[in-house]
PDB file of N, CA and C in Angstrom:
ATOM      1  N   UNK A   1      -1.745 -38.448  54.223  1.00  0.00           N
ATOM      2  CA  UNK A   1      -1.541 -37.055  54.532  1.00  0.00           C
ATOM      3  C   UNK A   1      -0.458 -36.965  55.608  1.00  0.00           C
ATOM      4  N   UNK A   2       0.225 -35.802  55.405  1.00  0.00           N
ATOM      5  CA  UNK A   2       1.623 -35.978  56.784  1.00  0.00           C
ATOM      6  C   UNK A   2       1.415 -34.577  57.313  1.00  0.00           C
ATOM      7  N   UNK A   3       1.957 -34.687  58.608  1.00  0.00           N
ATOM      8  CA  UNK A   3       1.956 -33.087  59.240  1.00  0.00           C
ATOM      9  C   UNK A   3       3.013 -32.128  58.211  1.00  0.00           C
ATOM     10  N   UNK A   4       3.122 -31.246  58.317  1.00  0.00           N
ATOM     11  CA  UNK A   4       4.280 -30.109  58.327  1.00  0.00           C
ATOM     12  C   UNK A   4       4.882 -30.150  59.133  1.00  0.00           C
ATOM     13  N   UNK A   5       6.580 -30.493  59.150  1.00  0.00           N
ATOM     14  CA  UNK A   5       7.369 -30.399  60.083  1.00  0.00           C
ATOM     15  C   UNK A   5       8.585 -29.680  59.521  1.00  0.00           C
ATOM     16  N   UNK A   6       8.622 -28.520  60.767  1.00  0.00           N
ATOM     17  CA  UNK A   6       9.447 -27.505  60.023  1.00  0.00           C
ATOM     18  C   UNK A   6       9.064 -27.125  58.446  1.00  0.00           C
ATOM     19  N   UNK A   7       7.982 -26.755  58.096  1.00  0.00           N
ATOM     20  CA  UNK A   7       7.879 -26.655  56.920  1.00  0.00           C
ATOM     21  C   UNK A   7       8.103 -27.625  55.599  1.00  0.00           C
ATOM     22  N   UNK A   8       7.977 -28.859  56.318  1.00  0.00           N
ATOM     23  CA  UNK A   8       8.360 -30.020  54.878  1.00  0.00           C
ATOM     24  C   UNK A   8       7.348 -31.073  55.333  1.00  0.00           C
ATOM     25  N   UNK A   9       7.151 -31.707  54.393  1.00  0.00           N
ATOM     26  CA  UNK A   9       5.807 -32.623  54.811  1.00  0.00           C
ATOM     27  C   UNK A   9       6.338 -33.955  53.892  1.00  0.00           C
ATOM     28  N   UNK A  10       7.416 -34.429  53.420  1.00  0.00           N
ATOM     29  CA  UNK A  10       7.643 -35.423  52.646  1.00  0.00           C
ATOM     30  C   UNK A  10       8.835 -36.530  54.126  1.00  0.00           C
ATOM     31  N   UNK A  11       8.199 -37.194  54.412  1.00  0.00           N
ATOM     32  CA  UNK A  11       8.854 -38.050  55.394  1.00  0.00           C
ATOM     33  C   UNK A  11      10.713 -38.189  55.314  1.00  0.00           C
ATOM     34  N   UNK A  12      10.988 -38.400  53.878  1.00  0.00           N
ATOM     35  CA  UNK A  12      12.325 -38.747  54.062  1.00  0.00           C
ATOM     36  C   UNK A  12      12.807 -37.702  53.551  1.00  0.00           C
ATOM     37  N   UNK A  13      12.339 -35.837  53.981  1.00  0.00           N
ATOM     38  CA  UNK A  13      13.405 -35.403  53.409  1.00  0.00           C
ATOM     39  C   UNK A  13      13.658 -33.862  54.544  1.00  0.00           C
ATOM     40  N   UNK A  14      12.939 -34.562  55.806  1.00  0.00           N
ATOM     41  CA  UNK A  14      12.816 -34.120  56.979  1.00  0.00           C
ATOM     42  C   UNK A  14      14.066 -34.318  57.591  1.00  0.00           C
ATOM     43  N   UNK A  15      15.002 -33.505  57.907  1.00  0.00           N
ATOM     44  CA  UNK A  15      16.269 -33.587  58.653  1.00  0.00           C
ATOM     45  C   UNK A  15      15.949 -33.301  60.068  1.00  0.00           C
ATOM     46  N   UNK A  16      16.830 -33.478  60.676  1.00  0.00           N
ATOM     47  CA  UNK A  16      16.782 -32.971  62.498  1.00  0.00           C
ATOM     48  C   UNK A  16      16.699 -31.393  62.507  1.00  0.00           C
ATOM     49  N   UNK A  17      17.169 -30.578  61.585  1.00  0.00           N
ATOM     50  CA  UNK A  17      16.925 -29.065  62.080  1.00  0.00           C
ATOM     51  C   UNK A  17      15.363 -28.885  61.987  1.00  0.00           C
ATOM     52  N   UNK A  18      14.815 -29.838  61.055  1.00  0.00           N
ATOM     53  CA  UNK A  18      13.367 -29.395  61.160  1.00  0.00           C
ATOM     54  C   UNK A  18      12.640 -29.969  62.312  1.00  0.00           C
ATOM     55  N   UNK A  19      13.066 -31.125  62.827  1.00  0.00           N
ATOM     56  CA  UNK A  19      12.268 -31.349  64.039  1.00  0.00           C
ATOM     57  C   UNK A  19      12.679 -30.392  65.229  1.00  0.00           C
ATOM     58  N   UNK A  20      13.852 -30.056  64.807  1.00  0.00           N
ATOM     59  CA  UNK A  20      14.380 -28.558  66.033  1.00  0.00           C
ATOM     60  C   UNK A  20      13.593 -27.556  66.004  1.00  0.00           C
ATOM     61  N   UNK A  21      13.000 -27.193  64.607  1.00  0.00           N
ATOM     62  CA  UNK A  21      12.434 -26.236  65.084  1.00  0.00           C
ATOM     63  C   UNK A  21      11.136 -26.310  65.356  1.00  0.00           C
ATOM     64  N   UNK A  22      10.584 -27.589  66.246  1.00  0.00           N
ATOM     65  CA  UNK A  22       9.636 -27.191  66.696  1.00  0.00           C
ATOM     66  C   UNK A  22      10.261 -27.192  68.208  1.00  0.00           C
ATOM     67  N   UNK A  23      11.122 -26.979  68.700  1.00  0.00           N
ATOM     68  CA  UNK A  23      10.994 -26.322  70.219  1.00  0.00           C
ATOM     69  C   UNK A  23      11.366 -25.443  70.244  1.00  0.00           C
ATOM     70  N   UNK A  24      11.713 -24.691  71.264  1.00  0.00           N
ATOM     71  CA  UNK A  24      12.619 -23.470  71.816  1.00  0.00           C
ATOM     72  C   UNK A  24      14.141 -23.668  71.147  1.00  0.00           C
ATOM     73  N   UNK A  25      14.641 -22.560  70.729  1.00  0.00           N
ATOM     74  CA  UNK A  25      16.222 -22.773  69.590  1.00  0.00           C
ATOM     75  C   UNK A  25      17.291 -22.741  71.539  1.00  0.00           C
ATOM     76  N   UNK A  26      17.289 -23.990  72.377  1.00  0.00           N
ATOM     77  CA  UNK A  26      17.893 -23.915  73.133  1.00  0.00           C
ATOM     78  C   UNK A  26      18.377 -25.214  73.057  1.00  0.00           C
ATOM     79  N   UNK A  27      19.873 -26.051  73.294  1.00  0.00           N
ATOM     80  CA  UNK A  27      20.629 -26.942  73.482  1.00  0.00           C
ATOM     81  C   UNK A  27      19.485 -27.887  74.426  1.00  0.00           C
ATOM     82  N   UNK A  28      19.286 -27.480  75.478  1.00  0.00           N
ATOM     83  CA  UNK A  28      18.729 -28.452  76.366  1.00  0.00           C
ATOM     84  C   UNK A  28      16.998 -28.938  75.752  1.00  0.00           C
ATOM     85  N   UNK A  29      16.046 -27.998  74.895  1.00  0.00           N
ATOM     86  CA  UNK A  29      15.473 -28.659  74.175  1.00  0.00           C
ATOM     87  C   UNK A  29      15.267 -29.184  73.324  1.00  0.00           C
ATOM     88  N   UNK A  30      16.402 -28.867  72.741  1.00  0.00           N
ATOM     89  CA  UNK A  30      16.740 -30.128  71.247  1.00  0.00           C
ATOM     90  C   UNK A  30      17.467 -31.299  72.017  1.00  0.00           C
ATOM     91  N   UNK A  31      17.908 -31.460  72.873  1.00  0.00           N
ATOM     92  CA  UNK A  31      18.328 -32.679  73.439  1.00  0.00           C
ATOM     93  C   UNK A  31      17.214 -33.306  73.955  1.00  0.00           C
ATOM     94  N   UNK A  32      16.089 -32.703  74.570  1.00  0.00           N
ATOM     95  CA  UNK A  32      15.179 -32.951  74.853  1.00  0.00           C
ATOM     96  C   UNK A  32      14.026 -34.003  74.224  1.00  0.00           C
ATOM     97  N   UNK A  33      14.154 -33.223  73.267  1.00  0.00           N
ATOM     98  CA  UNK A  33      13.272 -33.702  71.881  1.00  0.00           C
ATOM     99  C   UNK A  33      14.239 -34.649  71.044  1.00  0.00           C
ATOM    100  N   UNK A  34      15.650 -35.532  70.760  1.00  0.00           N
ATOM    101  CA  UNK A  34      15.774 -35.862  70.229  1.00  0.00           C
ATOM    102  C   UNK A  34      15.671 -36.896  71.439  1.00  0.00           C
ATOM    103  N   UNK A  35      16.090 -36.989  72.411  1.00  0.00           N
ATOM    104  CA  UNK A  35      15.512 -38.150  73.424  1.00  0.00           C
ATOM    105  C   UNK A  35      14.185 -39.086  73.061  1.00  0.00           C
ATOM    106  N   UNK A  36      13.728 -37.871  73.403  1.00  0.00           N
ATOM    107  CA  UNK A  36      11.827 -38.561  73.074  1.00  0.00           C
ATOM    108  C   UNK A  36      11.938 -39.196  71.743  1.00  0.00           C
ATOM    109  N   UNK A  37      12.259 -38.099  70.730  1.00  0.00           N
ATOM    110  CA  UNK A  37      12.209 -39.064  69.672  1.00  0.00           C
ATOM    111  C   UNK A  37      12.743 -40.807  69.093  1.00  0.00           C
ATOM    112  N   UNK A  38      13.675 -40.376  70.191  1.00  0.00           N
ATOM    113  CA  UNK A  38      14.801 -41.788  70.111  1.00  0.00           C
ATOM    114  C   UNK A  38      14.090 -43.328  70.781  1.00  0.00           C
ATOM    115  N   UNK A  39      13.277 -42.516  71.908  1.00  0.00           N
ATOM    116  CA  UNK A  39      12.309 -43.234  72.815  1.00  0.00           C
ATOM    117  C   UNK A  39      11.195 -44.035  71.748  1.00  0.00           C
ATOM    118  N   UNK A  40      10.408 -42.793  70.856  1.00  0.00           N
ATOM    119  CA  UNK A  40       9.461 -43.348  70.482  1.00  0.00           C
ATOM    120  C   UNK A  40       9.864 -44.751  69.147  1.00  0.00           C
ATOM    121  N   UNK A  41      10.903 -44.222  68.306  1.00  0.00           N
ATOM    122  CA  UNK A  41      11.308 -44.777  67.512  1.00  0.00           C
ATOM    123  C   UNK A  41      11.677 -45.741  67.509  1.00  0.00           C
ATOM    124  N   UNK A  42      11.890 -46.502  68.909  1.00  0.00           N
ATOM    125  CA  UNK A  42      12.266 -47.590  69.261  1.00  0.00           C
ATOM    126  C   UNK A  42      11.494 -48.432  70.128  1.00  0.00           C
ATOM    127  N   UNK A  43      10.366 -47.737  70.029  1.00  0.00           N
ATOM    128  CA  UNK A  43       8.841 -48.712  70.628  1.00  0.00           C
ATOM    129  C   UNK A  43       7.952 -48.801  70.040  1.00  0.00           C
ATOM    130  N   UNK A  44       7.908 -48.271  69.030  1.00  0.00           N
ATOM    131  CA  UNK A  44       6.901 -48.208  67.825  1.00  0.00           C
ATOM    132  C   UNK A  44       6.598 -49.249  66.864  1.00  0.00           C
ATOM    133  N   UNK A  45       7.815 -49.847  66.954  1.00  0.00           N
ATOM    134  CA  UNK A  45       7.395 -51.188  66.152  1.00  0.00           C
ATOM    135  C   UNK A  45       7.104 -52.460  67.002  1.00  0.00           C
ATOM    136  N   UNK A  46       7.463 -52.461  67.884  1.00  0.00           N
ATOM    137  CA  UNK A  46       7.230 -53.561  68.783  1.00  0.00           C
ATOM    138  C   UNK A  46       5.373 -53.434  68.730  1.00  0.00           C
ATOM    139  N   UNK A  47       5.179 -52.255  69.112  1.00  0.00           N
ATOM    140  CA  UNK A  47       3.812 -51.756  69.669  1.00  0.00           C
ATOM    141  C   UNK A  47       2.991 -51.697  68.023  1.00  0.00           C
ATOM    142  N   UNK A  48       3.302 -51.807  66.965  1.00  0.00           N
ATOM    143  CA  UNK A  48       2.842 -51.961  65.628  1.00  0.00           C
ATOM    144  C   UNK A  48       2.287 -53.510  65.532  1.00  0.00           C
ATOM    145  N   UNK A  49       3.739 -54.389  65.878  1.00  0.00           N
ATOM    146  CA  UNK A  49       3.002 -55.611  65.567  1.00  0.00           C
ATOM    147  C   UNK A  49       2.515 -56.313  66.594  1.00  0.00           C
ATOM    148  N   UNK A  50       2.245 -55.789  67.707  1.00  0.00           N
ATOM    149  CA  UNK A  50       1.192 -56.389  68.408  1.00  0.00           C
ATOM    150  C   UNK A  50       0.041 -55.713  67.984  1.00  0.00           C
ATOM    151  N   UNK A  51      -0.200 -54.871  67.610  1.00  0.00           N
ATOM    152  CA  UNK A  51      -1.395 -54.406  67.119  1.00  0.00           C
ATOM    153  C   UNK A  51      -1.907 -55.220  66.112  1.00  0.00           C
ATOM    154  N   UNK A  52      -0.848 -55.826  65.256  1.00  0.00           N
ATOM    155  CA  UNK A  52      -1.258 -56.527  64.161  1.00  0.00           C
ATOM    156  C   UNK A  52      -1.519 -57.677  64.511  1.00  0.00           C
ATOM    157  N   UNK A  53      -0.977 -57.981  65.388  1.00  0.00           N
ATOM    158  CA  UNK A  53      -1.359 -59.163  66.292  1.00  0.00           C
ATOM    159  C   UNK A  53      -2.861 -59.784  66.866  1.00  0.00           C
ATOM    160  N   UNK A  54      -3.094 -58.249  67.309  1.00  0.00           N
ATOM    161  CA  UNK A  54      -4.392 -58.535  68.222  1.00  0.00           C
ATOM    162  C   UNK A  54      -5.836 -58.291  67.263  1.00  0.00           C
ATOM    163  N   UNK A  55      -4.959 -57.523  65.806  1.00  0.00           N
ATOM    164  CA  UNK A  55      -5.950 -57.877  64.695  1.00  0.00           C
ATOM    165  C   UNK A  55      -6.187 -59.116  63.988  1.00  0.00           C
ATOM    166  N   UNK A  56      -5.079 -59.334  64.235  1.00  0.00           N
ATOM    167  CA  UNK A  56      -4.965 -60.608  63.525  1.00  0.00           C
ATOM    168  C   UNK A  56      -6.018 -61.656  64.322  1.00  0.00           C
ATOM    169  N   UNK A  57      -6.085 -61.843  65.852  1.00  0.00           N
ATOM    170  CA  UNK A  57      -6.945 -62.668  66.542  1.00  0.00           C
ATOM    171  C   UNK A  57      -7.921 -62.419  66.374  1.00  0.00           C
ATOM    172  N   UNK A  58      -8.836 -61.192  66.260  1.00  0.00           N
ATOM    173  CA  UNK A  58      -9.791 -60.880  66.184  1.00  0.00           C
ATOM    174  C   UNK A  58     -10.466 -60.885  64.334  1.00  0.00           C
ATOM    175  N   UNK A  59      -9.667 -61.684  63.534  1.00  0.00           N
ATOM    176  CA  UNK A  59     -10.036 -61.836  62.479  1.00  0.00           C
ATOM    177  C   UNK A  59     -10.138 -61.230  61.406  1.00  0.00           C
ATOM    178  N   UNK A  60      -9.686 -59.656  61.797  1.00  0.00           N
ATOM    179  CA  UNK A  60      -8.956 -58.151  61.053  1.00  0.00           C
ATOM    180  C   UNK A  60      -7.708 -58.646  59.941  1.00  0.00           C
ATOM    181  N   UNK A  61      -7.961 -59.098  59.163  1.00  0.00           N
ATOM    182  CA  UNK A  61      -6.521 -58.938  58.189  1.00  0.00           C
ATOM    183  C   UNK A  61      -7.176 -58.405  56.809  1.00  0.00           C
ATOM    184  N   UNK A  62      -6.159 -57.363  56.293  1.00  0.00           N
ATOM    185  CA  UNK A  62      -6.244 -56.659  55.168  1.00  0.00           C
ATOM    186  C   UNK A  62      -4.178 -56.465  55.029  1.00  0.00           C
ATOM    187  N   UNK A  63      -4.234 -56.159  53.651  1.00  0.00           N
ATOM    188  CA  UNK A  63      -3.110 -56.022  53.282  1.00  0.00           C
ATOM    189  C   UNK A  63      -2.919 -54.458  53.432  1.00  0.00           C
ATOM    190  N   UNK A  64      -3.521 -53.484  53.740  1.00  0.00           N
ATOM    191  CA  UNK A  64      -3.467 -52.099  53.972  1.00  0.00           C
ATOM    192  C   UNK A  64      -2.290 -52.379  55.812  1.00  0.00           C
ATOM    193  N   UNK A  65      -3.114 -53.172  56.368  1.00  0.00           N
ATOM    194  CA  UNK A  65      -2.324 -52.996  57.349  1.00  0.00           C
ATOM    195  C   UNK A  65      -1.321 -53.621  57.594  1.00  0.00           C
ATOM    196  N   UNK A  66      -0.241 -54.385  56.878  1.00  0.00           N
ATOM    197  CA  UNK A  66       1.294 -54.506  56.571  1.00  0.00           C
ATOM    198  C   UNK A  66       1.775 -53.858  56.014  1.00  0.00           C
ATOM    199  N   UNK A  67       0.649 -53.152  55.370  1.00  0.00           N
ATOM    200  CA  UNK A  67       1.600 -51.847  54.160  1.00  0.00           C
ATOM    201  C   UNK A  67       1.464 -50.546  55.343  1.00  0.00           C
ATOM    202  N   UNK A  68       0.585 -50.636  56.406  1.00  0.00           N
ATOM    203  CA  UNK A  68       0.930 -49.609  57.330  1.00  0.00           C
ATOM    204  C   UNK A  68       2.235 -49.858  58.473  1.00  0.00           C
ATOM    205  N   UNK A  69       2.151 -51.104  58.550  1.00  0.00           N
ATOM    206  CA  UNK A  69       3.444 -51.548  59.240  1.00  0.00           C
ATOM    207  C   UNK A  69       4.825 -50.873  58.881  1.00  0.00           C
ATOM    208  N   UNK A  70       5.193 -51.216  57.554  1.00  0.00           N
ATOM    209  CA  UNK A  70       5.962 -51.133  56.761  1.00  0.00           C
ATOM    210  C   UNK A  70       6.668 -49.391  56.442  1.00  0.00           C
ATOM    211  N   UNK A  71       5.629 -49.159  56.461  1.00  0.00           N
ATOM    212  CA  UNK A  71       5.593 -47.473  56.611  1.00  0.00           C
ATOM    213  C   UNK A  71       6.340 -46.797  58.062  1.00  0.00           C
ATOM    214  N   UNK A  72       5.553 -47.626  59.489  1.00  0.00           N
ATOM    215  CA  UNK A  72       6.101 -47.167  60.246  1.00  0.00           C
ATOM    216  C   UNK A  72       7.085 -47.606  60.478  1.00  0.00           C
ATOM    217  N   UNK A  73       7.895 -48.952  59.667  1.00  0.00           N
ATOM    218  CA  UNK A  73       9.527 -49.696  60.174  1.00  0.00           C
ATOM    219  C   UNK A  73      10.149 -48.304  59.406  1.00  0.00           C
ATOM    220  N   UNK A  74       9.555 -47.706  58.119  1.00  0.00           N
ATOM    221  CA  UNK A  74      10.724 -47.312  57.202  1.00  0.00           C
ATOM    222  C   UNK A  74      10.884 -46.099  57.955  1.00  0.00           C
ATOM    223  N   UNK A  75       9.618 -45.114  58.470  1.00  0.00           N
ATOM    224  CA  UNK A  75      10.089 -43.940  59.149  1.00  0.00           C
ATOM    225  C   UNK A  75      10.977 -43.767  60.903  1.00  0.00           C
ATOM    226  N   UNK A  76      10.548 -45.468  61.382  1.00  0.00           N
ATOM    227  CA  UNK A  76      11.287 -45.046  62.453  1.00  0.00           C
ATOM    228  C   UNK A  76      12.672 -45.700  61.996  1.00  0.00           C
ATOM    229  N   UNK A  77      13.149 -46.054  61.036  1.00  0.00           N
ATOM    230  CA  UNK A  77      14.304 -46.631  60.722  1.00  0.00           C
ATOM    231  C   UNK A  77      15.228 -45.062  60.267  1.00  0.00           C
ATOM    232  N   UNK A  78      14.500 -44.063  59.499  1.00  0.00           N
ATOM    233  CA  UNK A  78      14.956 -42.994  59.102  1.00  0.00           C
ATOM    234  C   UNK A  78      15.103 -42.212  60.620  1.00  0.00           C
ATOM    235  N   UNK A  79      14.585 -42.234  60.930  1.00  0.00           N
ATOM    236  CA  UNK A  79      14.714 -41.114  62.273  1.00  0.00           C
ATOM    237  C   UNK A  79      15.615 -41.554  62.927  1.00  0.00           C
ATOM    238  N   UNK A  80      15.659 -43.110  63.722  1.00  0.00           N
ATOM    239  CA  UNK A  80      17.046 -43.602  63.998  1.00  0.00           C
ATOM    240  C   UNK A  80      18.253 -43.055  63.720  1.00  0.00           C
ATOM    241  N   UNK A  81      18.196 -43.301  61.819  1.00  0.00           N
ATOM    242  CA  UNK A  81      19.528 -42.908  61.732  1.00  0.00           C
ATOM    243  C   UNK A  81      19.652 -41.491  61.879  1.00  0.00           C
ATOM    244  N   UNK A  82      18.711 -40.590  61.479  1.00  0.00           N
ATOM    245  CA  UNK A  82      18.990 -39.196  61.922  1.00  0.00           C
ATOM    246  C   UNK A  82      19.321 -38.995  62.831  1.00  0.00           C
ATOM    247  N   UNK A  83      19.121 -39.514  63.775  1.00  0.00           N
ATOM    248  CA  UNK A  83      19.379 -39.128  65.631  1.00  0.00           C
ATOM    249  C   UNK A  83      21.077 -39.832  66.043  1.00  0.00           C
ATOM    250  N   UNK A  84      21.615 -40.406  64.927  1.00  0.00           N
ATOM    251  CA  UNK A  84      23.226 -40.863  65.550  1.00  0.00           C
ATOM    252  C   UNK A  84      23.263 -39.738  65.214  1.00  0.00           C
TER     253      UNK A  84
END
């Protein structure tokens, strides 16, 4: 299931005006928000596979959760490039 953002809910067909419009239609909060976004998109996977990591020690392996990995490389890989 995915949120609604800006009115579209299909991951790769979400452009930057739709993440714009979730703030205020002002320069300094769309800069705002593409910051953060830039922030998260680029700690998210680090912070994925240690998770998988610390499942992995604890004896947690399923193939659901590389296919969740995988999911989050492909969307923060899309947002990346949206944000050059």
């Amino acid at each position: 299931m995915a949120m609604r953002i800006g009115g579209r809910n299909i991951a790769d067909t979400i452009h930057l005006k739709h993440w714009h419009s979730l703030v205020p239609n002002t320069r300094g909060a769309q800069r705002l928000l593409e910051s953060d976004m830039a922030k998260m998109s680029s700690k998210i996977l680090p912070q994925a596979d240690a998770l998988l990591t610390e499942f992995d020690d604890m004896g947690i392996r399923h193939e659901i959760l590389s296919r969740i990995r995988s999911v989050i490389e492909t969307r923060s890989t899309f947002m990346a490039r949206i944000l050059k």
